[in-house]
N, C-alpha and C. Protein backbone atom coordinates (compact mmCIF):
# COMPACT_ATOMS: atom_id res chain seq x y z
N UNK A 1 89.94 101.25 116.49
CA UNK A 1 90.50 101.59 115.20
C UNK A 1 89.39 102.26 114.37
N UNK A 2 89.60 103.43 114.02
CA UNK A 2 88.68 104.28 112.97
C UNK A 2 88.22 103.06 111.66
N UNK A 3 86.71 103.00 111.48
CA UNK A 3 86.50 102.60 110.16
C UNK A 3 86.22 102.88 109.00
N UNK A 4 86.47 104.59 109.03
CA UNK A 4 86.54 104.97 107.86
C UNK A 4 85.39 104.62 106.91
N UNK A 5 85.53 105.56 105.56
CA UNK A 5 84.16 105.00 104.28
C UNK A 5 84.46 104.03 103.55
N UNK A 6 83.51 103.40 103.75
CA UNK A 6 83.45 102.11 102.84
C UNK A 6 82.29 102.02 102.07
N UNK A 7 82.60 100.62 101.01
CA UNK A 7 81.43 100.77 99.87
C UNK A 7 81.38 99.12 99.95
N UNK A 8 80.43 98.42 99.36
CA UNK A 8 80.34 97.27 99.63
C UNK A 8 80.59 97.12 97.92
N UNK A 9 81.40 95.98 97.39
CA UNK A 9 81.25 95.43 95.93
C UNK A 9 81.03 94.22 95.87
N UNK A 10 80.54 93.97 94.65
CA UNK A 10 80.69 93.16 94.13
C UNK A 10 82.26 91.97 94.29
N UNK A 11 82.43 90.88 94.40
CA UNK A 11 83.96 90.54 94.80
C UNK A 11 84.05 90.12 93.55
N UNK A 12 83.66 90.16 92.35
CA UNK A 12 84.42 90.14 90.99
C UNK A 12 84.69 90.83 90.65
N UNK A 13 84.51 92.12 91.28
CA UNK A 13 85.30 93.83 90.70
C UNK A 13 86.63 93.21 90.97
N UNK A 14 87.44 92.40 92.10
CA UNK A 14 88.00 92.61 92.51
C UNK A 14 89.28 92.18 91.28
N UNK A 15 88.99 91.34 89.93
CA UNK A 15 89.93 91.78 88.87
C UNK A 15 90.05 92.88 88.68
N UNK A 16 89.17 93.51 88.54
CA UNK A 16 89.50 95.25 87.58
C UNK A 16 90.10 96.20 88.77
N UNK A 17 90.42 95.96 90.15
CA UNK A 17 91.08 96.53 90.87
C UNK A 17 92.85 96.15 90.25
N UNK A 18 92.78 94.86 90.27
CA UNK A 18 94.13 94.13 90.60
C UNK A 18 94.76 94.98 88.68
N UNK A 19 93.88 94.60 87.73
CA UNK A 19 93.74 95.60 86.48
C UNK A 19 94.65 96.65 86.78
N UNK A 20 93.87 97.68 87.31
CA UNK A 20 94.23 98.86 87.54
C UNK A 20 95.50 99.18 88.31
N UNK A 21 95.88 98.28 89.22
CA UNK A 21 97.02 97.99 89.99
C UNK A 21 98.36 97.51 89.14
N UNK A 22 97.79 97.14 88.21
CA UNK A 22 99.41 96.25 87.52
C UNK A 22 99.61 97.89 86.40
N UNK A 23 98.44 98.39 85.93
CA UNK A 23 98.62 99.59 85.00
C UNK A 23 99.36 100.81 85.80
N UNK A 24 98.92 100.94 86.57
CA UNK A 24 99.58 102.13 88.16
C UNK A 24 101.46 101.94 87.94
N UNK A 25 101.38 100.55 88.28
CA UNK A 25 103.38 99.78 88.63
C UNK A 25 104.04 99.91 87.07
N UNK A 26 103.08 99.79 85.81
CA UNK A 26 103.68 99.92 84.72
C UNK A 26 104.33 101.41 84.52
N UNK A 27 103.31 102.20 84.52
CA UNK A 27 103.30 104.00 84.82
C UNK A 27 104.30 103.68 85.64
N UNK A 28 105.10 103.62 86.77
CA UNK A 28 105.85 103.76 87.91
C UNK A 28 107.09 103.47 87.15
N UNK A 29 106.87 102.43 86.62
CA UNK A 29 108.49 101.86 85.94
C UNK A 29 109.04 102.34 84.85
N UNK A 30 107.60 102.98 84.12
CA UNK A 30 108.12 103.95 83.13
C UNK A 30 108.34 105.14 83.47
N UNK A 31 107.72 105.47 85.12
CA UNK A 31 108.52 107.02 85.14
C UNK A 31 109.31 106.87 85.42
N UNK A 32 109.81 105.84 86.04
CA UNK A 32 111.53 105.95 86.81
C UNK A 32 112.28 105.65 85.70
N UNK A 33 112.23 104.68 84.63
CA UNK A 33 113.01 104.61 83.27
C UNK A 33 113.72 105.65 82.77
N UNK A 34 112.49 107.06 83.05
CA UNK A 34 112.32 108.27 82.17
C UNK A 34 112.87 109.32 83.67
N UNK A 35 113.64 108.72 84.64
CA UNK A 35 113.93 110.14 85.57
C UNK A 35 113.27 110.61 86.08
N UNK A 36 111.48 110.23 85.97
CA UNK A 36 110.68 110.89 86.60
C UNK A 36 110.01 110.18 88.03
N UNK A 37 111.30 110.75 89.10
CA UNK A 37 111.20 109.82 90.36
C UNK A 37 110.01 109.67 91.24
N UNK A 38 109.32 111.29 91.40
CA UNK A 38 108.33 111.45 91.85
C UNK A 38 107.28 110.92 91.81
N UNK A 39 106.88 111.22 89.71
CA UNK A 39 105.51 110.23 89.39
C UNK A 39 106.04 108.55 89.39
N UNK A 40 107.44 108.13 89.40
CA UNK A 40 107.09 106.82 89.89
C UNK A 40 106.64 106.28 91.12
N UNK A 41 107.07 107.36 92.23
CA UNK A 41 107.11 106.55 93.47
C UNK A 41 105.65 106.97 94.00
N UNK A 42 104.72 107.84 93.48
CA UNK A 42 103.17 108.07 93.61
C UNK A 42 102.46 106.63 93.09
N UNK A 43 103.24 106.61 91.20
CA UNK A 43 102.29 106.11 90.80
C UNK A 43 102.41 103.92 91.46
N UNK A 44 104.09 103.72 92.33
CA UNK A 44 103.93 102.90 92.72
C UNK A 44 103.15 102.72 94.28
N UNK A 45 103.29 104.07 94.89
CA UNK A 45 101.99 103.95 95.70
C UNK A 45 100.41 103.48 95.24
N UNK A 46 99.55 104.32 94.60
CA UNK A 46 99.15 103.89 93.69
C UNK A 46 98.38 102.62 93.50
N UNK A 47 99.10 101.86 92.98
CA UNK A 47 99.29 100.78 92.55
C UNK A 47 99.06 100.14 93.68
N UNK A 48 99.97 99.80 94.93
CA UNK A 48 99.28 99.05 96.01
C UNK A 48 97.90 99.43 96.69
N UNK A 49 97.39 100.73 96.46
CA UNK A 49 96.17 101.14 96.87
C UNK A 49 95.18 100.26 96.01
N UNK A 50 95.32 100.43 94.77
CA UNK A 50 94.37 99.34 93.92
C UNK A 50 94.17 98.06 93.98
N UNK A 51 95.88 97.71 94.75
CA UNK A 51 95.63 96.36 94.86
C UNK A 51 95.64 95.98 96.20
N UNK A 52 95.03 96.96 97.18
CA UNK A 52 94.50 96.73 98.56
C UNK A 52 92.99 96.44 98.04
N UNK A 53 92.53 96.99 97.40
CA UNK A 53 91.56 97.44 96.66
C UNK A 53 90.83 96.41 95.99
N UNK A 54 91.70 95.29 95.34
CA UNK A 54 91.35 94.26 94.98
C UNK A 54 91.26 92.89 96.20
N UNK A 55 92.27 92.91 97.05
CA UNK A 55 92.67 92.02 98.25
C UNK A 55 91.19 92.25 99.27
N UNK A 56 90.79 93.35 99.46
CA UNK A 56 89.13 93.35 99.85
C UNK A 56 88.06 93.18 99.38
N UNK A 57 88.43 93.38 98.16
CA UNK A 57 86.94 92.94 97.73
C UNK A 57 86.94 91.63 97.38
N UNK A 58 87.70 90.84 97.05
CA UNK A 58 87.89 89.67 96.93
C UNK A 58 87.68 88.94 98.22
N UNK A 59 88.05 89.12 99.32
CA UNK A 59 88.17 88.50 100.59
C UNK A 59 86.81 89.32 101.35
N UNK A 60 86.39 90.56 101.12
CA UNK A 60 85.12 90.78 102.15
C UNK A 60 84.43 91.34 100.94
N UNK A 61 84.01 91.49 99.36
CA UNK A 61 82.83 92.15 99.42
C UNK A 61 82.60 93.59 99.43
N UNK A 62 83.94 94.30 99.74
CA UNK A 62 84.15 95.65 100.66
C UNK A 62 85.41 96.48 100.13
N UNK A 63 85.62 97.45 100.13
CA UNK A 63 86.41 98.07 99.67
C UNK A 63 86.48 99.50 100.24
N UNK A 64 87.12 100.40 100.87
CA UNK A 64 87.91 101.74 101.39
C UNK A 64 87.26 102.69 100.47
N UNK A 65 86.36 103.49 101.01
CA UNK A 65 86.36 104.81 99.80
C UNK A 65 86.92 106.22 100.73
N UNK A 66 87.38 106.21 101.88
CA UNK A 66 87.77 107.02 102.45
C UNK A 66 89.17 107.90 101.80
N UNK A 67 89.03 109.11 101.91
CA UNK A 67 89.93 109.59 101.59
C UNK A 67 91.40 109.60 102.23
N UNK A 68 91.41 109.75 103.13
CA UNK A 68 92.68 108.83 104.30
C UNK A 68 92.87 107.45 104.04
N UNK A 69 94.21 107.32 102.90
CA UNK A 69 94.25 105.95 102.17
C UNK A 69 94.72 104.93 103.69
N UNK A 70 95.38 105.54 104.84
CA UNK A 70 95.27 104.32 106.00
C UNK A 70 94.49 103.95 106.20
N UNK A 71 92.93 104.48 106.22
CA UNK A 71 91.77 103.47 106.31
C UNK A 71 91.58 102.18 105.57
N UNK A 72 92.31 102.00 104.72
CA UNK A 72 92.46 101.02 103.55
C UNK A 72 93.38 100.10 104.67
N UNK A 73 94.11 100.23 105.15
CA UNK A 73 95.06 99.47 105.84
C UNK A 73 94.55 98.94 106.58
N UNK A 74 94.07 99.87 107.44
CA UNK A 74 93.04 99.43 108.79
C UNK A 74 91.72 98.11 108.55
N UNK A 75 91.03 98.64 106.98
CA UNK A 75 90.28 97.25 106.54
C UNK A 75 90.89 95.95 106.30
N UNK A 76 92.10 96.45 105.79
CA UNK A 76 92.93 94.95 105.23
C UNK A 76 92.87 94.24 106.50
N UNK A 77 93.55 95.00 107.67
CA UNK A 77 94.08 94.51 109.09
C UNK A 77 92.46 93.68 109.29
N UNK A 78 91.51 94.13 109.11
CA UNK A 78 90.35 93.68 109.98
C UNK A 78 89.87 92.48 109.21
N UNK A 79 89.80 92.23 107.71
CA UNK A 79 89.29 91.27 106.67
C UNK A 79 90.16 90.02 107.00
N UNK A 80 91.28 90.22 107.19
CA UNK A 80 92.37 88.82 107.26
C UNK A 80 92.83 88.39 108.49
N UNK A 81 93.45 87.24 108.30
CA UNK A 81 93.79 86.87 109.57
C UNK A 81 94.99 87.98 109.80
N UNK A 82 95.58 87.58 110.53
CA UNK A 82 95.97 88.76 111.37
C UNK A 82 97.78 88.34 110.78
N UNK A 83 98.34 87.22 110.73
CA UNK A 83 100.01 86.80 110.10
C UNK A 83 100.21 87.92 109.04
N UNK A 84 99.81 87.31 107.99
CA UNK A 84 99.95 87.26 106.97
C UNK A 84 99.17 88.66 106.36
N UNK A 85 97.99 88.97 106.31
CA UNK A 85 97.50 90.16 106.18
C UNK A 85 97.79 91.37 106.99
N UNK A 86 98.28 91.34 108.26
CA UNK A 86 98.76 91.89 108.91
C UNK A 86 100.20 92.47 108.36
N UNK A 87 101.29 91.45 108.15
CA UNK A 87 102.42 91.95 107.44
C UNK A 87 102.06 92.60 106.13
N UNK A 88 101.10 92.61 105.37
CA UNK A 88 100.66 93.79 104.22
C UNK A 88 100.68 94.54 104.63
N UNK A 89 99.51 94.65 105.31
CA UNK A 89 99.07 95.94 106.07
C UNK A 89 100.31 97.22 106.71
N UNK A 90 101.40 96.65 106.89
CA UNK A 90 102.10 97.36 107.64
C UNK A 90 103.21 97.38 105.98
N UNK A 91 102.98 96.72 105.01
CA UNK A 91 103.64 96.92 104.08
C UNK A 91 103.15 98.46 103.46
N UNK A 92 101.65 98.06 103.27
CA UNK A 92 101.18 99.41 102.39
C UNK A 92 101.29 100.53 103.16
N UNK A 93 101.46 100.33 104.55
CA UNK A 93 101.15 101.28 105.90
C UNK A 93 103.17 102.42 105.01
N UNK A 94 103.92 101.93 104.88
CA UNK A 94 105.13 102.18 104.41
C UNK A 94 105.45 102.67 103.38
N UNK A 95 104.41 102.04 102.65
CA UNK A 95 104.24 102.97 100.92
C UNK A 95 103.37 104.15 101.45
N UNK A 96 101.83 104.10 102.01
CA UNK A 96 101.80 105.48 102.07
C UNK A 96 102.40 106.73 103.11
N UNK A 97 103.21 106.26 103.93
CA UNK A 97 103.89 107.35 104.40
C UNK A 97 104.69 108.07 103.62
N UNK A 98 104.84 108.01 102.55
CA UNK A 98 105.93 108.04 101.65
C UNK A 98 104.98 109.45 100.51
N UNK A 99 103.70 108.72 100.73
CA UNK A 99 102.74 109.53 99.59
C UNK A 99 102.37 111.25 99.59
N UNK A 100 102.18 111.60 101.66
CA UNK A 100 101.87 113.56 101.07
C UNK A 100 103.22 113.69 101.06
N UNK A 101 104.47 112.94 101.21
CA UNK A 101 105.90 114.13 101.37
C UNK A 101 105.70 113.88 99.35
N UNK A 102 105.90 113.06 98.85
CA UNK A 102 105.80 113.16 97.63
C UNK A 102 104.45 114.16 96.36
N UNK A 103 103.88 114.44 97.31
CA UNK A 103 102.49 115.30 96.43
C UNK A 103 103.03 116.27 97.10
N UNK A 104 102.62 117.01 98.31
CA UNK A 104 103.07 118.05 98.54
C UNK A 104 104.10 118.70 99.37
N UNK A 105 105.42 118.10 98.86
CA UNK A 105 106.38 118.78 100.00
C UNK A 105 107.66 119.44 98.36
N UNK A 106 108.06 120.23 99.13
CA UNK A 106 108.67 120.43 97.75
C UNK A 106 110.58 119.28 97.20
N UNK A 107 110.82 118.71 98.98
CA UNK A 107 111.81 117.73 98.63
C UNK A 107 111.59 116.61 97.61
N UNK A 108 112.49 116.42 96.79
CA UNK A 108 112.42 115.85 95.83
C UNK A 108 112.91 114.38 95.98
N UNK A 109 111.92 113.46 94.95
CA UNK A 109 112.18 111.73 95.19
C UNK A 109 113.64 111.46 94.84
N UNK A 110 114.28 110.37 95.17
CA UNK A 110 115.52 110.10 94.88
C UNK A 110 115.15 109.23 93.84
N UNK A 111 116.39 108.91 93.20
CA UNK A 111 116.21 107.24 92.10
C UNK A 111 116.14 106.05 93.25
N UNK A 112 116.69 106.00 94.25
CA UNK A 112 117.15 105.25 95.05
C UNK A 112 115.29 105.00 95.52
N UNK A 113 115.05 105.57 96.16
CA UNK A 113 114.00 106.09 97.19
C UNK A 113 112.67 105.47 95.58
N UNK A 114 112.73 106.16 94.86
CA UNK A 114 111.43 105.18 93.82
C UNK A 114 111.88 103.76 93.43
N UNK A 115 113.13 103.51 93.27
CA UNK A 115 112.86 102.26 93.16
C UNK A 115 112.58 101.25 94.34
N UNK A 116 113.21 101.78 95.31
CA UNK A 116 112.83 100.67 96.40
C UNK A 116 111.19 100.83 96.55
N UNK A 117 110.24 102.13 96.27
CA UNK A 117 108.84 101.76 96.58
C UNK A 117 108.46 101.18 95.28
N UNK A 118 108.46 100.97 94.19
CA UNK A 118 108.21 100.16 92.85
C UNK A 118 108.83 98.92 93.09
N UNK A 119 109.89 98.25 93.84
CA UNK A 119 110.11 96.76 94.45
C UNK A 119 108.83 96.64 95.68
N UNK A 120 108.68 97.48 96.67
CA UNK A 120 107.49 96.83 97.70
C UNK A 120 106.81 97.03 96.79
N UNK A 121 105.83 98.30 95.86
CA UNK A 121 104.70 97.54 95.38
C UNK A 121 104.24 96.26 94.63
N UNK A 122 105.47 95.83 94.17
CA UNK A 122 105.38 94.61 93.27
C UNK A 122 105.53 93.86 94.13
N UNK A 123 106.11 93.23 95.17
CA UNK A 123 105.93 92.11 96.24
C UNK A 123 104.32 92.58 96.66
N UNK A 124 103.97 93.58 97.01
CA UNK A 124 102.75 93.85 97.52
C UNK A 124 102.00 93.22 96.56
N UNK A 125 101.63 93.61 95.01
CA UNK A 125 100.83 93.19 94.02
C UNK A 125 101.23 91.19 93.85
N UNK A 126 102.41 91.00 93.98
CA UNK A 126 101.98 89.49 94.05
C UNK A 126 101.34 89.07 94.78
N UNK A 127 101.43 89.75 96.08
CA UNK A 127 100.54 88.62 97.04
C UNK A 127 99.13 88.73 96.66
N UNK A 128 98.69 90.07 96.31
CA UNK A 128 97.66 90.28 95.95
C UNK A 128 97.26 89.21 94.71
N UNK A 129 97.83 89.14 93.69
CA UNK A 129 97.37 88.24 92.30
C UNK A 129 97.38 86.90 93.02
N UNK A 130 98.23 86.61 94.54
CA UNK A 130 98.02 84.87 94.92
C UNK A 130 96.35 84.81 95.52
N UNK A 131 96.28 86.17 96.21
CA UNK A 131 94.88 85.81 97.50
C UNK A 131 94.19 86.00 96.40
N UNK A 132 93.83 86.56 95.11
CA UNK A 132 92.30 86.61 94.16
C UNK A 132 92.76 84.74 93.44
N UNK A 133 93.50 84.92 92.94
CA UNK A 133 94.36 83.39 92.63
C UNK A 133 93.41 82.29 93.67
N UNK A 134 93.74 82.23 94.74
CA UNK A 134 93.49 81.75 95.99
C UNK A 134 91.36 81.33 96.34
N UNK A 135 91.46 82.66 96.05
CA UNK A 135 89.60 82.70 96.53
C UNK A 135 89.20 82.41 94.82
N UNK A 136 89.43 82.08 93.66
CA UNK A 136 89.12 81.89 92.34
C UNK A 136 88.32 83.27 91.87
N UNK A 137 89.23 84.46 91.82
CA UNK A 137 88.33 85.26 91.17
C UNK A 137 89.42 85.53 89.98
């Protein structure tokens, strides 16, 4: 499995990831409020990237700077046991397939199609607020 760039943090960044992750899903819910299907279903991608983002550094120390956001997946897969982090992994693996047809393809997001990725990112972001919850950060 490719390991991609990584950066080592601090594992108390790993609030100001989870931070940045709940601000991403807010943006998402207000674009879809407002019709704007596209920037929701980016900005609920997004949002689980930050809070992959937080789920590593909290648990390894470590965090994805690769530009190929599956490398992010691929760390999650390797930091956790394999159940339970594993079923993320293949969660976020689902949100970003979703991410270049939405930046650069010119088919357009459905209402349907952003809200169901603004429901996975928010199951995604709870588990995330349980595992920092979990390790006391």
């Amino acid at each position: 499995m490719p390991r991609g760039k990584r950066v080592n943090v601090d594992r108390r960044q790993a609030r100001a990831f989870l931070a940045k992750s709940d601000e991403f899903l807010a943006a998402a819910r207000a674009s879809k409020e407002a019709g704007r299907n596209d920037a929701a279903m980016l900005e609920a991608i997004h949002s689980a990237i930050s809070a992959t983002d937080a789920v590593t550094s909290a648990l390894a120390g470590v965090r994805s700077t690769d530009p190929d956001h599956s490398r992010a997946a691929d760390l999650l897969e390797e930091i956790g046991p394999a159940g339970e982090v594993g079923r993320h992994a293949r969660q976020l693996r689902q949100l970003l397939a979703n991410k270049n047809a939405v930046e650069y393809r010119s088919r357009r997001t459905t209402a349907a199609e952003a809200s169901d990725a603004i429901k996975r990112a928010e199951r995604f972001i709870s588990w995330a607020r349980d595992i920092l919850a979990a390790a006391k950060l």
